[in-house]
N, C-alpha and C. Protein backbone atom coordinates (compact mmCIF):
# COMPACT_ATOMS: atom_id res chain seq x y z
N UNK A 1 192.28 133.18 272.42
CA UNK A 1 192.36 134.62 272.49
C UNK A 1 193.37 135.08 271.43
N UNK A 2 192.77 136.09 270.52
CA UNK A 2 194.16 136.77 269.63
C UNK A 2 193.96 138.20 270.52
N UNK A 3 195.43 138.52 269.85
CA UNK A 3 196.14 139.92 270.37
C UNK A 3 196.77 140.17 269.56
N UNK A 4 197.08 141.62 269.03
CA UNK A 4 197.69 142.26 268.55
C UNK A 4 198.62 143.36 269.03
N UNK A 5 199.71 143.86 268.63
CA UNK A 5 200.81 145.19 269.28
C UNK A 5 201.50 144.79 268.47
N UNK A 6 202.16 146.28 268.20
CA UNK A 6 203.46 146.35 267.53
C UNK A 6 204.81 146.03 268.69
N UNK A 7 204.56 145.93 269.72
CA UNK A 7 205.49 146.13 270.94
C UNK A 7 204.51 146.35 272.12
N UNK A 8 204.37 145.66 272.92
CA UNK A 8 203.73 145.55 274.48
C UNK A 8 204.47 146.69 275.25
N UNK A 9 206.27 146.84 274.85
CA UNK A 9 206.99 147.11 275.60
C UNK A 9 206.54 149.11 275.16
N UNK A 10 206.25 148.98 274.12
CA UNK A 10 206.35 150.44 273.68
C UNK A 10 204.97 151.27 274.36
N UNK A 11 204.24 150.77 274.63
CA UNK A 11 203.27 151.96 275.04
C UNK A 11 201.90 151.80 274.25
N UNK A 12 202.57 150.88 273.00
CA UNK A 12 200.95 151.35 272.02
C UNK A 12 200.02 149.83 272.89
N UNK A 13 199.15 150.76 272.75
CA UNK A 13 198.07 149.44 273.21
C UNK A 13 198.17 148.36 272.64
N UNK A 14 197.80 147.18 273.27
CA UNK A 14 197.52 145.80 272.42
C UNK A 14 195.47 145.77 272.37
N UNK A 15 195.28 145.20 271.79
CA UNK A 15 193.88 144.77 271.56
C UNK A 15 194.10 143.17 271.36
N UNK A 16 192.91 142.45 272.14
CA UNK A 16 193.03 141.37 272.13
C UNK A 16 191.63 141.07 271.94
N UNK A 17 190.98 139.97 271.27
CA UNK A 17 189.47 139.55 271.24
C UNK A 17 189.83 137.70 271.62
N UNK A 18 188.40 137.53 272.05
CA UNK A 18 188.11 136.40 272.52
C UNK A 18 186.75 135.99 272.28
N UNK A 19 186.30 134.44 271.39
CA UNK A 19 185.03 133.89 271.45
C UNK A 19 184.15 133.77 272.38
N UNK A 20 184.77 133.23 273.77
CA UNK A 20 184.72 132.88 274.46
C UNK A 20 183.25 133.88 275.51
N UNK A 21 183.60 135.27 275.09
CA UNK A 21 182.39 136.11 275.55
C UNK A 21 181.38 136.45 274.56
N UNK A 22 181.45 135.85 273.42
CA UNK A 22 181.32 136.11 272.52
C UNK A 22 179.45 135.00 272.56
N UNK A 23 178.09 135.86 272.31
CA UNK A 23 177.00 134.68 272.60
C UNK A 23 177.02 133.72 271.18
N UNK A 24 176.54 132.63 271.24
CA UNK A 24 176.42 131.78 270.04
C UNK A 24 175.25 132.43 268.76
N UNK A 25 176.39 131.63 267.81
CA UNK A 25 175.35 132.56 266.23
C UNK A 25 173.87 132.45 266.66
N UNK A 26 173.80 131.58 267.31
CA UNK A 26 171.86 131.54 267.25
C UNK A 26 171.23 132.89 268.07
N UNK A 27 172.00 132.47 269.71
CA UNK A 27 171.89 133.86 269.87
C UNK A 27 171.55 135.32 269.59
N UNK A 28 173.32 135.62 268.39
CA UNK A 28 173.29 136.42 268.14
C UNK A 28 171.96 136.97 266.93
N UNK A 29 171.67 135.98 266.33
CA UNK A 29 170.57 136.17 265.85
C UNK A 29 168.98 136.53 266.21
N UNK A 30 168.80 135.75 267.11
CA UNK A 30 168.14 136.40 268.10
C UNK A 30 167.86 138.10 268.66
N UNK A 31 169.10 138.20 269.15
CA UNK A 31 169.58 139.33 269.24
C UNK A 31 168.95 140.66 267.87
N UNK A 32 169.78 139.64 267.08
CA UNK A 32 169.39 141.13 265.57
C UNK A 32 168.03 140.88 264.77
N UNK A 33 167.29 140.19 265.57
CA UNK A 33 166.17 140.01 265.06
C UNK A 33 164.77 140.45 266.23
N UNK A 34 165.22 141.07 267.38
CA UNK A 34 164.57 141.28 268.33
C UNK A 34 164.00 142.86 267.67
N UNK A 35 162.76 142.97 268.15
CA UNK A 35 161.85 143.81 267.36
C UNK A 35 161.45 144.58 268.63
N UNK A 36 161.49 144.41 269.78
CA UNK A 36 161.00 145.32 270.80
C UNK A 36 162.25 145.18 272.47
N UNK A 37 161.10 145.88 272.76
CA UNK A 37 162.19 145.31 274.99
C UNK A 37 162.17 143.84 275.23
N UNK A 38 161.06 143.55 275.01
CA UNK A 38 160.33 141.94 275.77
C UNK A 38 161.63 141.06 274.70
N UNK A 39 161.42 141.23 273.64
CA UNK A 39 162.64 140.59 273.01
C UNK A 39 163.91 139.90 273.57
N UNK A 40 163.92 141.51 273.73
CA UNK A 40 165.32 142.15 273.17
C UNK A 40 166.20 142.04 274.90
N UNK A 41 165.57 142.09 276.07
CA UNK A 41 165.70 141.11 277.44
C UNK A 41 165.24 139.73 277.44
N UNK A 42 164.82 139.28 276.85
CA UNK A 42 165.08 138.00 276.64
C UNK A 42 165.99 137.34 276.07
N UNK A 43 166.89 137.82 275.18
CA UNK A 43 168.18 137.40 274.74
C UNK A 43 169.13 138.21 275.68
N UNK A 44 168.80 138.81 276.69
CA UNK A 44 170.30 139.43 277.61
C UNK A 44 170.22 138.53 278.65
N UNK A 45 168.80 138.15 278.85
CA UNK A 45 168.57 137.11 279.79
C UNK A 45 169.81 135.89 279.31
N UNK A 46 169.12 134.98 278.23
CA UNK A 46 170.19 134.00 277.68
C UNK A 46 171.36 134.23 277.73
N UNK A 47 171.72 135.45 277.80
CA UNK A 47 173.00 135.92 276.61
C UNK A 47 173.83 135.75 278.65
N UNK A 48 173.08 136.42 279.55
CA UNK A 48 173.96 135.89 280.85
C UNK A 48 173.60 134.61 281.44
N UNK A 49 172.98 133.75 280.93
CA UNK A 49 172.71 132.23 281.43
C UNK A 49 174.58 131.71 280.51
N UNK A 50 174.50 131.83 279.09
CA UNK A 50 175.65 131.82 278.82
C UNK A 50 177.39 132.20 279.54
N UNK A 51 177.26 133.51 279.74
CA UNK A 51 177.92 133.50 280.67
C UNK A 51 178.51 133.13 281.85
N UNK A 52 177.19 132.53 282.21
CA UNK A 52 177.18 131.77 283.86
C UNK A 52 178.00 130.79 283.69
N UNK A 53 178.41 129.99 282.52
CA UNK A 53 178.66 128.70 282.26
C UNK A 53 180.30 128.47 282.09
N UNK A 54 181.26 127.83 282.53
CA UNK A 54 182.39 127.11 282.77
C UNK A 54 183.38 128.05 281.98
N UNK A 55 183.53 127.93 280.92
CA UNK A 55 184.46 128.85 280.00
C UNK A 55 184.28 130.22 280.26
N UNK A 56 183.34 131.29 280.26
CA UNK A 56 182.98 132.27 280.00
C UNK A 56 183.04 132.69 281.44
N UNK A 57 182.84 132.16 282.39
CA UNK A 57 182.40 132.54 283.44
C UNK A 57 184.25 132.23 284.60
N UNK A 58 185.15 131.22 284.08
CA UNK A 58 186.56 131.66 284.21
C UNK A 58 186.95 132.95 283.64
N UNK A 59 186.55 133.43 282.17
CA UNK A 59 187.30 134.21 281.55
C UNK A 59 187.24 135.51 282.53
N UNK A 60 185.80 135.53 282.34
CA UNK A 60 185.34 137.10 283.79
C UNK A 60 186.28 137.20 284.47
N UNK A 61 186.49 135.67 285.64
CA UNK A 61 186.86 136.00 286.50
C UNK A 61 188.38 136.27 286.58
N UNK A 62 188.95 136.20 285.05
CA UNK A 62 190.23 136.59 285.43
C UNK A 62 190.39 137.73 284.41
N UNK A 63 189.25 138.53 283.88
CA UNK A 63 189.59 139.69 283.51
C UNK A 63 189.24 140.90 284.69
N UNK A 64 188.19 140.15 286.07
CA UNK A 64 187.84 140.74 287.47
C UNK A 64 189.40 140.78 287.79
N UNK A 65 190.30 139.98 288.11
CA UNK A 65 191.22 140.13 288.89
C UNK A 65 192.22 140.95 287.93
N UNK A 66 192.39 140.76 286.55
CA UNK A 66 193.38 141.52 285.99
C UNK A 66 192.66 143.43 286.40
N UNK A 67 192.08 143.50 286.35
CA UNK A 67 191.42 144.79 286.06
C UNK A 67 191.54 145.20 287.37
N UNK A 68 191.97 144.45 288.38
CA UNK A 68 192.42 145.28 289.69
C UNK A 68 194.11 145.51 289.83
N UNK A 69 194.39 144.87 288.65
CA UNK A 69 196.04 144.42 289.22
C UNK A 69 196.65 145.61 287.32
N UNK A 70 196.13 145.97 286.35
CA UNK A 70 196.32 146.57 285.44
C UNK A 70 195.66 147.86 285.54
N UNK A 71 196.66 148.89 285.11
CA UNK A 71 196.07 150.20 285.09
C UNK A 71 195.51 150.27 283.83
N UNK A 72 195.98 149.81 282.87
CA UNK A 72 195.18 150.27 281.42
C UNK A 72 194.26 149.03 280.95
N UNK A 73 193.68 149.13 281.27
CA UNK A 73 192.77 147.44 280.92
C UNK A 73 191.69 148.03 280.89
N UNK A 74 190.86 147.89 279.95
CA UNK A 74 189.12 148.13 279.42
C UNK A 74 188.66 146.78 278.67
N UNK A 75 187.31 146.58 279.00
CA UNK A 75 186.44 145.73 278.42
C UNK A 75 185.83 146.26 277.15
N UNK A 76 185.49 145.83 275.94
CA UNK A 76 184.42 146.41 275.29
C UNK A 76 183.99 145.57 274.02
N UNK A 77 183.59 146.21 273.83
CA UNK A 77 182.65 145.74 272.38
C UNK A 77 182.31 145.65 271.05
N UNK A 78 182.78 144.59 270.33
CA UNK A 78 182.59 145.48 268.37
C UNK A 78 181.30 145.27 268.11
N UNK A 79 180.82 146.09 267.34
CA UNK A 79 179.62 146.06 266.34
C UNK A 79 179.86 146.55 265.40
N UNK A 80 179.59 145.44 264.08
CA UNK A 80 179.59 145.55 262.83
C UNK A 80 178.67 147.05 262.37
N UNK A 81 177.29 147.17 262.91
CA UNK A 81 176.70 147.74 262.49
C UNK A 81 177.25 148.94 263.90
N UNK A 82 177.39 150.17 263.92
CA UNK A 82 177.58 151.11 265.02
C UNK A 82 176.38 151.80 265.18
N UNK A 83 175.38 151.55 264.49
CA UNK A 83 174.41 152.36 265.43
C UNK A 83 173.78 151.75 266.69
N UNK A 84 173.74 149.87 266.07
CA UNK A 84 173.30 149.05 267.42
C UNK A 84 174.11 148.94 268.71
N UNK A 85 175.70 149.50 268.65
CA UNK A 85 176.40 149.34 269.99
C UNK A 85 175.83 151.08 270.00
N UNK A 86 175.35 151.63 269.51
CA UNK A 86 175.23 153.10 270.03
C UNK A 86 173.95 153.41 271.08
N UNK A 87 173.39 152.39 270.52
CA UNK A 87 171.91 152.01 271.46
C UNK A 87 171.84 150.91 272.48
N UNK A 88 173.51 150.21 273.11
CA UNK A 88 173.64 149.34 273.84
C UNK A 88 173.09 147.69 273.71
N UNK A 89 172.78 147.96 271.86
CA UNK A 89 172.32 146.46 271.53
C UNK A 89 174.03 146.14 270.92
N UNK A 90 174.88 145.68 271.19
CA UNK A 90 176.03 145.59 270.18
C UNK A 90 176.21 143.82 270.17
């Protein structure tokens, strides 16, 4: 996991990213190569079989418990391209 802040203590947010939720290049290719729905749920399908699995599926569960125990804590998402996280493909 990286993280970034100028100071934790000061107020400014930190941002932190992690591989770990992150689906594999093949995947993601998949993904940006999906041409319709039938696709394009078929790699969300994979994309949470991934998830299900040992690493990814600790990380959840301790961003589930931080996210009850932190007031400022959000999940989210980069996309290179912003129109595809604008359409919930990110």
């Amino acid at each position: 996991m990286v993280c970034r802040s100028r100071s934790s203590l000061s107020g400014t947010p930190m941002t932190c990213g992690t591989q770990v939720l992150s689906p594999t290049q093949e995947l993601v290719a998949e993904a940006l190569h999906a041409e319709n729905d039938k696709e394009w749920w078929a790699f969300v399908k994979k994309f949470k079989a991934e998830m299900a699995e040992s690493d990814a599926s600790k990380t959840l569960d301790l961003l589930a418990a931080l996210s009850h125990t932190t007031a400022n804590f959000s999940v989210g998402c980069y996309c290179e391209d912003e129109a595809r996280g604008a359409i919930g493909r990110c």
